[in-house]
N, C-alpha and C. Protein backbone atom coordinates (compact mmCIF):
# COMPACT_ATOMS: atom_id res chain seq x y z
N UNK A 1 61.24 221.71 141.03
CA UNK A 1 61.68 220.88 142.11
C UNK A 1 60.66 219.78 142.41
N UNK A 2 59.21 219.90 142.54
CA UNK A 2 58.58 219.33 142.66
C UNK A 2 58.59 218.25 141.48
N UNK A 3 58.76 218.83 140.71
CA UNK A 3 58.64 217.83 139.48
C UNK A 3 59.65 216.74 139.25
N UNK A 4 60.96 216.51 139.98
CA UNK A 4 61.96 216.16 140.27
C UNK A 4 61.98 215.15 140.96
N UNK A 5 61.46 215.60 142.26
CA UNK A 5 60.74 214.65 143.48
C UNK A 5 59.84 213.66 143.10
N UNK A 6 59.12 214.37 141.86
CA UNK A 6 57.98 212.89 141.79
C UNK A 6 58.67 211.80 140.80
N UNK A 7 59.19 212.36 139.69
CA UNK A 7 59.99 211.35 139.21
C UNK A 7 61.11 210.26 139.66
N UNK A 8 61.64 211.09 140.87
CA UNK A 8 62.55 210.12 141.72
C UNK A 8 61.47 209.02 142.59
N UNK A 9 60.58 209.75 143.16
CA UNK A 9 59.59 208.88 144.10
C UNK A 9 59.04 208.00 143.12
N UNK A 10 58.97 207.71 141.66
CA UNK A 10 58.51 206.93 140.75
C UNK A 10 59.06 206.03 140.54
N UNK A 11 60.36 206.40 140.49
CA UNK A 11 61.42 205.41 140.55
C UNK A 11 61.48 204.52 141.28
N UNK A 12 61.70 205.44 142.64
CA UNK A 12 61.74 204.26 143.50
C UNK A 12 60.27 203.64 144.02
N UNK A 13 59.78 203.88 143.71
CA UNK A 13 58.22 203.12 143.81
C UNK A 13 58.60 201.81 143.09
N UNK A 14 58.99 202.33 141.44
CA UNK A 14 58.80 201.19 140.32
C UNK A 14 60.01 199.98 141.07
N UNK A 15 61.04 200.59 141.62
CA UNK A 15 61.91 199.57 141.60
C UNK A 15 61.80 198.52 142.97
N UNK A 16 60.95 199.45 143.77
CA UNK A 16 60.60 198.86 145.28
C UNK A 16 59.76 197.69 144.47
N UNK A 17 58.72 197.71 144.03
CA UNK A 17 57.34 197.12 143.02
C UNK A 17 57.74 195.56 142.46
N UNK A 18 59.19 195.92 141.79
CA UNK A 18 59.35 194.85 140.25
C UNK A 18 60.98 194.22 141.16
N UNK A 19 61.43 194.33 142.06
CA UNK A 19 62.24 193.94 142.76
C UNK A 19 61.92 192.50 143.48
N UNK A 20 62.31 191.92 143.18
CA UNK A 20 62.19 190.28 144.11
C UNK A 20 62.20 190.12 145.26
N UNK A 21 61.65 189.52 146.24
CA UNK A 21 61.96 189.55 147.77
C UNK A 21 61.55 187.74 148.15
N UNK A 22 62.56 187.37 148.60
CA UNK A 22 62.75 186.00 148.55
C UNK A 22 61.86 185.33 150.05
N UNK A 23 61.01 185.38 150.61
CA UNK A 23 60.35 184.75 152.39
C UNK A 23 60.94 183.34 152.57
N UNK A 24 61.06 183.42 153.60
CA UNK A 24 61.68 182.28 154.26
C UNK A 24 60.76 181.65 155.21
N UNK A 25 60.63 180.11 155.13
CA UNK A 25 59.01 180.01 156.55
C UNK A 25 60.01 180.29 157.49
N UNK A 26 59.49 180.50 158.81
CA UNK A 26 60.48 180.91 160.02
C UNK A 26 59.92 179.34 160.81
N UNK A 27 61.60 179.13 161.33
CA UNK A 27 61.62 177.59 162.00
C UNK A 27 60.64 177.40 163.29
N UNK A 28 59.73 176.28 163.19
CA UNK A 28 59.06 176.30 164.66
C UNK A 28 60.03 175.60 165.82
N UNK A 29 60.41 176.41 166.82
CA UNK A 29 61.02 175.68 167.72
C UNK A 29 60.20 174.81 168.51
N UNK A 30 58.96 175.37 169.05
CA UNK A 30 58.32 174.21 169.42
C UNK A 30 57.96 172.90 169.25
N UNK A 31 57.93 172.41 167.70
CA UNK A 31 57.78 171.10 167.33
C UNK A 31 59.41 170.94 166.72
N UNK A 32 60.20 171.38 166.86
CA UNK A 32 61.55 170.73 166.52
C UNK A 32 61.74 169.38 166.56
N UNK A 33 61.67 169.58 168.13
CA UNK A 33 61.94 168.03 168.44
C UNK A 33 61.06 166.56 168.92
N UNK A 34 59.84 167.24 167.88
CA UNK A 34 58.52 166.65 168.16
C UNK A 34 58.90 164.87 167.81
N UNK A 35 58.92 163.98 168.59
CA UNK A 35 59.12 162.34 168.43
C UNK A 35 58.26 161.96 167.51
N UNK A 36 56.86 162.65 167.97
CA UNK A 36 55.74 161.57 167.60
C UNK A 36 56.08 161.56 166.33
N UNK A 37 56.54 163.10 165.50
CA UNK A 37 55.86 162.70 164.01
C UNK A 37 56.76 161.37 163.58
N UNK A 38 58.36 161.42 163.90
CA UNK A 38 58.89 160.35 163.49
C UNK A 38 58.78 158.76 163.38
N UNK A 39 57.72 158.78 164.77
CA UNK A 39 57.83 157.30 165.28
C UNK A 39 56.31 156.83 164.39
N UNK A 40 55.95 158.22 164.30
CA UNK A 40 54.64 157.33 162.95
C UNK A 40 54.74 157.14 161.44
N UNK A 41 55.93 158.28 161.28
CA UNK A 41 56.49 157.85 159.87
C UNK A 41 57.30 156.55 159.97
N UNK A 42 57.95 156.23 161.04
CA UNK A 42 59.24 154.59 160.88
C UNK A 42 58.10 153.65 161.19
N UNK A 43 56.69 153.83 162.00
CA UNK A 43 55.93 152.97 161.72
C UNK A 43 55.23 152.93 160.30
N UNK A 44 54.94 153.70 159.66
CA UNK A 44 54.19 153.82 158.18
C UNK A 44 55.30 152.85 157.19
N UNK A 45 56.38 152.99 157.09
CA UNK A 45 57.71 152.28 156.64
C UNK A 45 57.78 150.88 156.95
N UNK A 46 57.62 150.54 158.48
CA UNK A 46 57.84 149.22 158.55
C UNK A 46 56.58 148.40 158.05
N UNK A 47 55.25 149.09 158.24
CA UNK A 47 54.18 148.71 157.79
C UNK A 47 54.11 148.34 156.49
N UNK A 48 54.72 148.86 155.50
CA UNK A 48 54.73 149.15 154.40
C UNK A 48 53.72 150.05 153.59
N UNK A 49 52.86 150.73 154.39
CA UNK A 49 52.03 151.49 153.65
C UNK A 49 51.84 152.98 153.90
N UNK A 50 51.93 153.34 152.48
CA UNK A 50 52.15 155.22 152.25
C UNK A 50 51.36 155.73 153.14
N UNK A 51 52.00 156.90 154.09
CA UNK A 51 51.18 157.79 154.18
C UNK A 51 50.36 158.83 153.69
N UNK A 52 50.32 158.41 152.37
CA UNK A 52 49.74 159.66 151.80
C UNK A 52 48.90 157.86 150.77
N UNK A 53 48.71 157.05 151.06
CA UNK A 53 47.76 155.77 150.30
C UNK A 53 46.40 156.33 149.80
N UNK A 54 45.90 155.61 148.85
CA UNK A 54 44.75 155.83 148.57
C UNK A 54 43.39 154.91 148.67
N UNK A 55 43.87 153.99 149.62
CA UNK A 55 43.57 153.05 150.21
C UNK A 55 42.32 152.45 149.27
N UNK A 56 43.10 151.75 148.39
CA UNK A 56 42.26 151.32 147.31
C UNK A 56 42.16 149.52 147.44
N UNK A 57 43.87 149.36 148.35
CA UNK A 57 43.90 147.79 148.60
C UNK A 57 43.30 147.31 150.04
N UNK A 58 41.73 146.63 150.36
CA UNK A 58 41.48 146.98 151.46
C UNK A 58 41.54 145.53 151.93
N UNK A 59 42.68 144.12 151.89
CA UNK A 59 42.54 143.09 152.70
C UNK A 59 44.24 142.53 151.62
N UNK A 60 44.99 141.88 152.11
CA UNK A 60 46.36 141.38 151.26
C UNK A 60 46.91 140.94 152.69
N UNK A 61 47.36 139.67 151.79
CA UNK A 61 48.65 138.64 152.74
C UNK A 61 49.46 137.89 151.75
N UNK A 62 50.62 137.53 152.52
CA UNK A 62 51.14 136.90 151.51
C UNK A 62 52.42 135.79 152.45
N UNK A 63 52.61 134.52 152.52
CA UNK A 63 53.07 133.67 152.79
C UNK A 63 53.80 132.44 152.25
N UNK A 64 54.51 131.90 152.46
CA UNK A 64 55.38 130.59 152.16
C UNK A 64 55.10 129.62 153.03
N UNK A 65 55.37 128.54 152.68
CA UNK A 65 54.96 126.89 153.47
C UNK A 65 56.06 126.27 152.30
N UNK A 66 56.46 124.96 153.36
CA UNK A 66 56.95 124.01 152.77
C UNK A 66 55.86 122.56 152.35
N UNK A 67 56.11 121.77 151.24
CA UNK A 67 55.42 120.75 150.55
C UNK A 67 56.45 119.72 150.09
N UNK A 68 57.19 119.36 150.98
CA UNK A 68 58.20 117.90 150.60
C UNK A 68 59.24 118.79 149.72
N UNK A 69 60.00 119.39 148.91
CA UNK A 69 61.31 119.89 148.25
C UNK A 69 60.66 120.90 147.49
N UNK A 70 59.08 121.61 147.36
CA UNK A 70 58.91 122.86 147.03
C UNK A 70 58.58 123.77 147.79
N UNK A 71 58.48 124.85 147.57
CA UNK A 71 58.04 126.04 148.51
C UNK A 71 56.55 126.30 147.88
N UNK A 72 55.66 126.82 148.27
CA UNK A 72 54.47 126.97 148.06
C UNK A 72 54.27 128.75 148.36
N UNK A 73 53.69 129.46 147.36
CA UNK A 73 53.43 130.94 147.57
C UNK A 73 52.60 130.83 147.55
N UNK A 74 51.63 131.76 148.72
CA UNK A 74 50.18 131.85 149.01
C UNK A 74 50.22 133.25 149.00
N UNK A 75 49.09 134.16 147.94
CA UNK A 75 48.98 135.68 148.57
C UNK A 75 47.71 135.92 148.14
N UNK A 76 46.89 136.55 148.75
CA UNK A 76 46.04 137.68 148.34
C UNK A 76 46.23 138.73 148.01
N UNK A 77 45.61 139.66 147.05
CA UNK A 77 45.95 140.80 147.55
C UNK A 77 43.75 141.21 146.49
N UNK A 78 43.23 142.30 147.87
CA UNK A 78 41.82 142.68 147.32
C UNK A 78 41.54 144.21 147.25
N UNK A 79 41.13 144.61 146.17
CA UNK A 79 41.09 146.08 146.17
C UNK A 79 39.47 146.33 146.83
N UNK A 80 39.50 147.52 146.81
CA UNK A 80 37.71 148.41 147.04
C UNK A 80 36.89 147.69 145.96
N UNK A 81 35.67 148.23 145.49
CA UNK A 81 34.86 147.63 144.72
C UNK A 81 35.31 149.11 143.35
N UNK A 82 35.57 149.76 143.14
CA UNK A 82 36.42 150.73 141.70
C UNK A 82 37.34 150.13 141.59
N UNK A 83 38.02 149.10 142.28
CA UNK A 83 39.52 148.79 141.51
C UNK A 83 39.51 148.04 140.08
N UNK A 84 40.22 148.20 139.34
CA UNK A 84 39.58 147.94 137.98
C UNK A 84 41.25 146.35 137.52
N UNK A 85 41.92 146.59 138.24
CA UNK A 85 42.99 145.60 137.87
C UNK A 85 43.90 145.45 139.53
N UNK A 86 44.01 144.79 139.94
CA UNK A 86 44.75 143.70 141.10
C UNK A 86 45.87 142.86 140.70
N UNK A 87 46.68 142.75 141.84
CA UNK A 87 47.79 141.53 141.85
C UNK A 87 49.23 141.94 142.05
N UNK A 88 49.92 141.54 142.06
CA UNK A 88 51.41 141.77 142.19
C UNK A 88 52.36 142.46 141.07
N UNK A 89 52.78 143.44 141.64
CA UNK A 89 53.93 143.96 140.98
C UNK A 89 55.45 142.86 140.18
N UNK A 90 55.15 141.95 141.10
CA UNK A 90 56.80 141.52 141.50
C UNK A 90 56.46 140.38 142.73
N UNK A 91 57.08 139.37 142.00
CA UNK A 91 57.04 138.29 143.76
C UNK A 91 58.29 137.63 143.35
N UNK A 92 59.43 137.86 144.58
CA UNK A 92 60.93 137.63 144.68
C UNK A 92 60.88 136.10 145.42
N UNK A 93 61.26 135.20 145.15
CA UNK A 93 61.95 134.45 146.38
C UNK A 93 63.36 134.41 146.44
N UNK A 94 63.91 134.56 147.65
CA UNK A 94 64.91 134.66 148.19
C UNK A 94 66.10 133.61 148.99
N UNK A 95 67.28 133.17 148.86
CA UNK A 95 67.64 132.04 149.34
C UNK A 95 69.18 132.66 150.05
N UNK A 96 69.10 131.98 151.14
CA UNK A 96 70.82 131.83 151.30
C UNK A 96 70.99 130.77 152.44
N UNK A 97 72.59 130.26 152.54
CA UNK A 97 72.68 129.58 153.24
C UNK A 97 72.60 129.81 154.85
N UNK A 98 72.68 128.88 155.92
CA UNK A 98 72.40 129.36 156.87
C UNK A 98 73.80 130.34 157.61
N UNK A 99 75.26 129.57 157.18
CA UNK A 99 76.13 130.66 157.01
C UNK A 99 76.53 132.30 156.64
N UNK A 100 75.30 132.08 155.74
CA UNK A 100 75.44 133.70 154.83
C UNK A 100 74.96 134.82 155.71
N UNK A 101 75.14 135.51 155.39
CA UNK A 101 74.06 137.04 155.96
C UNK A 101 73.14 137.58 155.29
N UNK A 102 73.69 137.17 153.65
CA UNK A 102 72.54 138.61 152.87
C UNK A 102 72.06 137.31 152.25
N UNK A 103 71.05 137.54 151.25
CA UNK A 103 69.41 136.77 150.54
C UNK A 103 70.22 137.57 149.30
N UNK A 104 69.90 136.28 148.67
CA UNK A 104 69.98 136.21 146.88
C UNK A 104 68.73 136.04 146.22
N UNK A 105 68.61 136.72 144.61
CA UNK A 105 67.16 136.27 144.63
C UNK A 105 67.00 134.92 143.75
N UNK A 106 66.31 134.20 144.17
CA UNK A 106 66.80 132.51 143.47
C UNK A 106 65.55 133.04 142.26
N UNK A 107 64.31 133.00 142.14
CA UNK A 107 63.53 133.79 141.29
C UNK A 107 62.20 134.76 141.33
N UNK A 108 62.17 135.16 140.34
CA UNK A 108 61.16 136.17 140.17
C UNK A 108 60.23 136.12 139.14
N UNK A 109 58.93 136.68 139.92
CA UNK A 109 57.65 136.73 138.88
C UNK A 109 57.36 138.56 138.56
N UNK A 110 57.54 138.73 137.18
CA UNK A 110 56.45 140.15 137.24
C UNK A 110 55.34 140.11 136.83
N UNK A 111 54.25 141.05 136.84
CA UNK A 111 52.57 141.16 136.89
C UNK A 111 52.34 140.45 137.01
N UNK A 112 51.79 139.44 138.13
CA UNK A 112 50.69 139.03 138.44
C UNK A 112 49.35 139.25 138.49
N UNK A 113 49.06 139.32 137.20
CA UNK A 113 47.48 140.55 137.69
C UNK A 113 46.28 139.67 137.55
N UNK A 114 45.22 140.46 137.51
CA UNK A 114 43.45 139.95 136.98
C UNK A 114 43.05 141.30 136.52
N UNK A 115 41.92 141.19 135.63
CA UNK A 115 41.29 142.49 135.72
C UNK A 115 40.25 142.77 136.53
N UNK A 116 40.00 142.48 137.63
CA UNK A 116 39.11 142.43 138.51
C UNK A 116 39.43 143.04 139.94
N UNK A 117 39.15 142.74 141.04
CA UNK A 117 38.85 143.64 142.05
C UNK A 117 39.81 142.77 143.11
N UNK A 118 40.39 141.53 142.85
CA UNK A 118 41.01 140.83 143.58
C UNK A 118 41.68 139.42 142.78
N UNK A 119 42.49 139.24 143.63
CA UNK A 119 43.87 138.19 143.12
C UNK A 119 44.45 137.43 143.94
N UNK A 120 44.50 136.12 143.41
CA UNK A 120 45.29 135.06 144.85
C UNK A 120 46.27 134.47 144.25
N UNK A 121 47.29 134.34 144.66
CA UNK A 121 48.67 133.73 144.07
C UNK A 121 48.47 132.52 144.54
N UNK A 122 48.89 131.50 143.91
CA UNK A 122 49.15 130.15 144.53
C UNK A 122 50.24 129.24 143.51
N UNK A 123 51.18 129.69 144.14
CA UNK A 123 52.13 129.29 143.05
C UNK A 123 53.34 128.30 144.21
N UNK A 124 53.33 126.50 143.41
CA UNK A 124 54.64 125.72 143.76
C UNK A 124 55.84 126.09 143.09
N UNK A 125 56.98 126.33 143.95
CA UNK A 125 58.18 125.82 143.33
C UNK A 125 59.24 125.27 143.70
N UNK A 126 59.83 124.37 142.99
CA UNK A 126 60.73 123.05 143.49
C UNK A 126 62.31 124.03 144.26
N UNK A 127 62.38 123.30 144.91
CA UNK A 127 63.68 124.30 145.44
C UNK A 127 64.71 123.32 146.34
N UNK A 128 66.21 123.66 146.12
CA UNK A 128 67.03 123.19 146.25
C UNK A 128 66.57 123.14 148.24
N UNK A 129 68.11 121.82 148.68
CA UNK A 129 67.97 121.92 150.23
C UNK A 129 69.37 122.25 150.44
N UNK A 130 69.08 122.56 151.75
CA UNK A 130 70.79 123.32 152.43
C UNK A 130 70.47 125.01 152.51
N UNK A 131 69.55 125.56 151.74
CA UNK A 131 69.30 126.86 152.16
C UNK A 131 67.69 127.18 152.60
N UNK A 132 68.28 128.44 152.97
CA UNK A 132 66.53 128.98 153.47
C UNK A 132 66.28 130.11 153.32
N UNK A 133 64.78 129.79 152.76
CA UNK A 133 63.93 130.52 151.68
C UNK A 133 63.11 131.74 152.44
N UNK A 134 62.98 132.56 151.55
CA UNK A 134 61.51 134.09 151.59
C UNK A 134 61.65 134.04 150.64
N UNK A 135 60.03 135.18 150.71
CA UNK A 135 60.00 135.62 149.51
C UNK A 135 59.66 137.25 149.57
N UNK A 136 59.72 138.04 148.77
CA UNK A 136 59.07 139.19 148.86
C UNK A 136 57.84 139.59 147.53
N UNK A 137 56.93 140.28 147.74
CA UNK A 137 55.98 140.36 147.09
C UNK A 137 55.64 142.16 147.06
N UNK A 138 55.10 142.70 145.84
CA UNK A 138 54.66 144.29 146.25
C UNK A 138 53.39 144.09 145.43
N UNK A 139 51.95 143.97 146.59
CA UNK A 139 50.54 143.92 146.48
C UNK A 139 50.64 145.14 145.65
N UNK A 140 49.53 145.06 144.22
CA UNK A 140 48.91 146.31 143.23
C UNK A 140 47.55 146.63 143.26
N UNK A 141 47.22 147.70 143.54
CA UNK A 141 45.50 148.05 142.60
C UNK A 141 45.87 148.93 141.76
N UNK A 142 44.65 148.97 140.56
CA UNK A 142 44.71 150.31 140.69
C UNK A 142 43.36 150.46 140.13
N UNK A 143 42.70 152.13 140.16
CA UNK A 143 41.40 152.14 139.84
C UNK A 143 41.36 152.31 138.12
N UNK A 144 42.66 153.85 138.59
CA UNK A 144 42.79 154.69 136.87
C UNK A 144 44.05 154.76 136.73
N UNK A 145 44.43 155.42 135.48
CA UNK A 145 45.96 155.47 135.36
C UNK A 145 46.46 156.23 136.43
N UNK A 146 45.85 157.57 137.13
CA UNK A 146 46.63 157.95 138.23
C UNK A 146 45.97 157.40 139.46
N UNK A 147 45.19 156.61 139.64
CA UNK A 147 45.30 156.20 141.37
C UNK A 147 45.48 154.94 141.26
N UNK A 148 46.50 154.68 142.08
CA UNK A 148 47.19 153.01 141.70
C UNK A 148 47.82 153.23 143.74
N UNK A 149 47.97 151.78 143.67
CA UNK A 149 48.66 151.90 145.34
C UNK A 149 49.43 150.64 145.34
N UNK A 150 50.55 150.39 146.16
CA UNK A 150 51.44 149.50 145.91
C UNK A 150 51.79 149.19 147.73
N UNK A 151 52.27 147.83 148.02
CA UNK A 151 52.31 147.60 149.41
C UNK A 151 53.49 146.22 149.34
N UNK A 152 54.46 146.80 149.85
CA UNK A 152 55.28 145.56 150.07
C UNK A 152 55.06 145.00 151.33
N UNK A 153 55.49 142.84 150.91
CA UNK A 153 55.48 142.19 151.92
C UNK A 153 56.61 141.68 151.91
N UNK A 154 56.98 140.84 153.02
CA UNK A 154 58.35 140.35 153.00
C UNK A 154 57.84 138.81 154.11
N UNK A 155 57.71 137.75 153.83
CA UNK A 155 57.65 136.88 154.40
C UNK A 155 59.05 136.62 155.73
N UNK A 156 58.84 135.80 156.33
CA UNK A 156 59.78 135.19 157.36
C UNK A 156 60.12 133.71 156.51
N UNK A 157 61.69 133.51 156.78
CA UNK A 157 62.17 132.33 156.17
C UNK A 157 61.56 130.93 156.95
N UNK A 158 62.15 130.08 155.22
CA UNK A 158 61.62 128.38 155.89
C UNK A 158 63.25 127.86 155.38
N UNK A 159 63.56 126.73 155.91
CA UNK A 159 64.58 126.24 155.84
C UNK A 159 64.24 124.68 155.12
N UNK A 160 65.33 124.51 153.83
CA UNK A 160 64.74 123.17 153.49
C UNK A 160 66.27 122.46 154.01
């Protein structure tokens, strides 16, 4: 009998043991309906910069001006002193009429780079009148192949 008992109690030992048991985190009600975290993530968003950055790009702007029938792009963008390559992902300009609602993209630049620690755009271009212009731009560093950081801008329109 005894001998019976232990083989069953083995059993169920082994099967209690090698059996899966799935945990669940248990919900905090107290921060449910916590605001703050949200209103600093929709600020991190409008800002354009990650909360989780590696804050490698430490000074970037980026702007439009008019020059008689071109638009003129002005940007910086400056990494830390490890950044090993700088400059733009991508710089969009954007057009529509004053009728329209949505922005078309009239053109686009990709890499803008240097291999250096910083980068200034200064780029004319001739552009039609009757609409009005932005542009958008996404500032680059990076040090190594995995730490790189990216920052979109979005200018305010000019009207030619």
């Amino acid at each position: 009998m005894k001998k019976i008992i232990s083989i069953l109690l083995t059993i169920l030992m082994t099967v209690c043991c090698f059996s899966p048991y799935y945990a669940f985190a248990a919900e905090n009600e107290e921060n449910k309906y916590d605001c703050t975290v949200y209103q600093n993530e929709s600020y991190a968003s409008i800002e354009s910069i990650s909360l989780y950055s590696s804050n490698l790009i430490t000074k970037k702007s980026f702007s439009i001006r008019k020059n008689g029938t071109s638009l003129i792009l002005y940007g910086i963008t400056k990494g830390n002193n490890e950044v090993k390559k700088c400059g733009f992902t991508k710089v969009i300009i954007q057009r529509k009429k004053s009728s329209e609602n949505s922005w078309s993209n009239y053109k686009t630049y990709n890499d803008l780079f240097s291999e250096s620690n910083s980068y200034t755009l200064n780029k004319s271009v001739a552009v039609e009148k009757g609409y009005q212009y932005r542009a958008k731009a996404t500032h680059y560093a990076k040090k190594s192949l995995l730490s790189t950081q990216k920052i979109d801008s979005t200018t305010g329109s000019l009207t030619f």
